[in-house]
N, C-alpha and C. Protein backbone atom coordinates (compact mmCIF):
# COMPACT_ATOMS: atom_id res chain seq x y z
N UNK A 1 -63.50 77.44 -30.49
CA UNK A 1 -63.01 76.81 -29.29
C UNK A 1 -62.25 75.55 -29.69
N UNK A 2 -61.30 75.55 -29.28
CA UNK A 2 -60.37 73.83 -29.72
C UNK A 2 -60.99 72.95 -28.78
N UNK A 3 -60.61 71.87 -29.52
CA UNK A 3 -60.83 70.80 -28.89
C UNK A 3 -59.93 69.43 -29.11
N UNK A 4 -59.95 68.78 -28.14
CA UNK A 4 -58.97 67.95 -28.24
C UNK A 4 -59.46 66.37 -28.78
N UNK A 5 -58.31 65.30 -29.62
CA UNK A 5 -58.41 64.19 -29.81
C UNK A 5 -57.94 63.41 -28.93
N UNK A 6 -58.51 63.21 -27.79
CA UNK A 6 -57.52 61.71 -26.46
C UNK A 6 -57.23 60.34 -27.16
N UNK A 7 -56.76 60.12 -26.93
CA UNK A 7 -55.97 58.56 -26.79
C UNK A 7 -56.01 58.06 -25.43
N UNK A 8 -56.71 56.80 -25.14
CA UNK A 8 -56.58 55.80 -24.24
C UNK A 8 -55.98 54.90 -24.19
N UNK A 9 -55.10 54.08 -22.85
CA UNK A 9 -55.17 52.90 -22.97
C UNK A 9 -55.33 52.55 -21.53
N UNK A 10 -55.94 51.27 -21.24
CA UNK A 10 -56.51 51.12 -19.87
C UNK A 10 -55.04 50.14 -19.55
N UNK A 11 -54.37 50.60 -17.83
CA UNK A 11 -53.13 49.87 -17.63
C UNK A 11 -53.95 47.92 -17.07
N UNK A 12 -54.70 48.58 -16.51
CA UNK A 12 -55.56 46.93 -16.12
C UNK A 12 -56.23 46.27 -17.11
N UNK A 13 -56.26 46.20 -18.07
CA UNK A 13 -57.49 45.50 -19.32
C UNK A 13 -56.83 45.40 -19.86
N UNK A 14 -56.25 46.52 -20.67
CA UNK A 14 -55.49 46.23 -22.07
C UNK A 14 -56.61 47.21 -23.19
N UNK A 15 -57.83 48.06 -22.56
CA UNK A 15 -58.72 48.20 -23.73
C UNK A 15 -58.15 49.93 -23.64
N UNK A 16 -58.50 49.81 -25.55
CA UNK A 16 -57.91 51.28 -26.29
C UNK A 16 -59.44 52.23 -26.33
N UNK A 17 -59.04 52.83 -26.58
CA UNK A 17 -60.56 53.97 -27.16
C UNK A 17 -60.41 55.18 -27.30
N UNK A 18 -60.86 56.00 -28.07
CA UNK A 18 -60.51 57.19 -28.38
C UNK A 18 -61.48 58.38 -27.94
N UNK A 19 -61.72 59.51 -27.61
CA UNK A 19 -62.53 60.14 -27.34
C UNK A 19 -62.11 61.61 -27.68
N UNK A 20 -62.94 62.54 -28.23
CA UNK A 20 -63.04 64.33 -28.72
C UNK A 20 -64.01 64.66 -27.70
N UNK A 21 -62.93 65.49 -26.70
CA UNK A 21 -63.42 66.39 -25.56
C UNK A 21 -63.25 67.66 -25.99
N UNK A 22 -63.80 68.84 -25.22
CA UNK A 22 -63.26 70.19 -25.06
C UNK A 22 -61.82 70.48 -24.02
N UNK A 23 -61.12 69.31 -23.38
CA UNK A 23 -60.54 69.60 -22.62
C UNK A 23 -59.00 68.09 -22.83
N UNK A 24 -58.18 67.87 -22.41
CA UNK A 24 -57.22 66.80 -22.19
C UNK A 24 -57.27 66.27 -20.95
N UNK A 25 -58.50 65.72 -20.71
CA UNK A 25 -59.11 64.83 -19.61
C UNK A 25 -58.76 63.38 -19.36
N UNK A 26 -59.32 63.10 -18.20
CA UNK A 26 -58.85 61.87 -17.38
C UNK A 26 -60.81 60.85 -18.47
N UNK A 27 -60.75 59.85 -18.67
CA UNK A 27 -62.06 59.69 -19.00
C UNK A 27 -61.69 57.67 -17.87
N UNK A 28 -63.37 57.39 -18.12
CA UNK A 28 -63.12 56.09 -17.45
C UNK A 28 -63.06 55.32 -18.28
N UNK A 29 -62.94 54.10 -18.05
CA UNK A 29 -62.35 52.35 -19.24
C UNK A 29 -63.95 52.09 -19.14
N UNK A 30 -64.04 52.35 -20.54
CA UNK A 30 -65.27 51.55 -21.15
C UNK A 30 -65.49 49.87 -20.41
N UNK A 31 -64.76 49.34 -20.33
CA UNK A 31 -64.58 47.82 -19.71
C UNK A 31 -64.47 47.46 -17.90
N UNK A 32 -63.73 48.27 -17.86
CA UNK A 32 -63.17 47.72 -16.06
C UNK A 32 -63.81 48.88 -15.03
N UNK A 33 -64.14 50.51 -15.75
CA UNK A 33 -64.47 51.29 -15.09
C UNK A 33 -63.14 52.20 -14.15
N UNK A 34 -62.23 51.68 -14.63
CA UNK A 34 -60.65 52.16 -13.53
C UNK A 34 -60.46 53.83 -14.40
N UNK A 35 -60.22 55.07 -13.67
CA UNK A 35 -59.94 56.09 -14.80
C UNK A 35 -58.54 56.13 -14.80
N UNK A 36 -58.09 56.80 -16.19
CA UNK A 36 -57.21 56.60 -16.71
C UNK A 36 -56.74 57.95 -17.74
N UNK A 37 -55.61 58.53 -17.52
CA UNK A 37 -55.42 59.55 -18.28
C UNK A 37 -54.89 59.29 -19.51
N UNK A 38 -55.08 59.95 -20.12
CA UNK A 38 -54.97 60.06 -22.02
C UNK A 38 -53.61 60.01 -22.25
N UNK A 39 -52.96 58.83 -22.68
CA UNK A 39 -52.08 58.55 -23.36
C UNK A 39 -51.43 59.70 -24.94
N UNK A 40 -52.00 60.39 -24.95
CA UNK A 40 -52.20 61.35 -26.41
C UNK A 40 -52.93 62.07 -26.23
N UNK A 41 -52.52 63.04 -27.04
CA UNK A 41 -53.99 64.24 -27.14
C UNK A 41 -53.09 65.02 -28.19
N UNK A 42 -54.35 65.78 -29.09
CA UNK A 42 -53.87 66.32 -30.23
C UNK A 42 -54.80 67.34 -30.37
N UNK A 43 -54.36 68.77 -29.97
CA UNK A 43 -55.17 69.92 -30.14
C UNK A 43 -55.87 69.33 -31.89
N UNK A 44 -57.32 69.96 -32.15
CA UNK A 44 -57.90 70.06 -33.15
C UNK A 44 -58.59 71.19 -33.31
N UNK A 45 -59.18 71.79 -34.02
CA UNK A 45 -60.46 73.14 -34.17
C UNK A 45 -61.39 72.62 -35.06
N UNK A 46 -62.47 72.95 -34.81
CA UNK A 46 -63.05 73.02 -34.97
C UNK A 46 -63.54 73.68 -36.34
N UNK A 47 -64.17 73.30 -37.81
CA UNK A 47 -64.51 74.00 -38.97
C UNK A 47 -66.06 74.42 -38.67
N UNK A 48 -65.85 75.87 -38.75
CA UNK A 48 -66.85 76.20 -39.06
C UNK A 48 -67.94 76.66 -40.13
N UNK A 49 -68.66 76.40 -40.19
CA UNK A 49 -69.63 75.97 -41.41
C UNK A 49 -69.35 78.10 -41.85
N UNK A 50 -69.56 78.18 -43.61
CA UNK A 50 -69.41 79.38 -43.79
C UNK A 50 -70.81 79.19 -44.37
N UNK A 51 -71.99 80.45 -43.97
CA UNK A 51 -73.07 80.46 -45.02
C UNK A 51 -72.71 81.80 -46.05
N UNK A 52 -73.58 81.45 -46.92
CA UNK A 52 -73.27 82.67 -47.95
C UNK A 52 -74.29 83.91 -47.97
C-alpha cells in the first residue's frame, strides 16, 4: 500500500511539520490548531521485510 510524505506549512503561525499518512490529507497545526492542507506530498512504498 503507498503511502505518502506531507509537507506542512501553517498560513497563520508560520509552523512547518512533516507527517507519513496513508492518504494526501488535510492534517491540523501542531500550534494554532487551524487545518491546513499539505503543501507537498511525495508518493513513497513501503519496504517490505523479506524472510528467508
Amino acid at each position: 500500500m503507498p503511502n505518502f510524505f506531507n509537507e506542512y506549512e501553517c498560513p497563520r503561525c508560520d509552523t512547518t511539520w512533516e507527517q507519513e499518512a496513508d492518504s494526501m490529507c488535510d492534517d491540523k497545526c501542531p500550534n494554532c490548531n487551524l487545518a491546513v492542507q499539505a503543501h507537498a506530498s511525495e508518493e513513497i512504498e513501503e519496504v517490505e521485510d523479506e524472510q528467508a
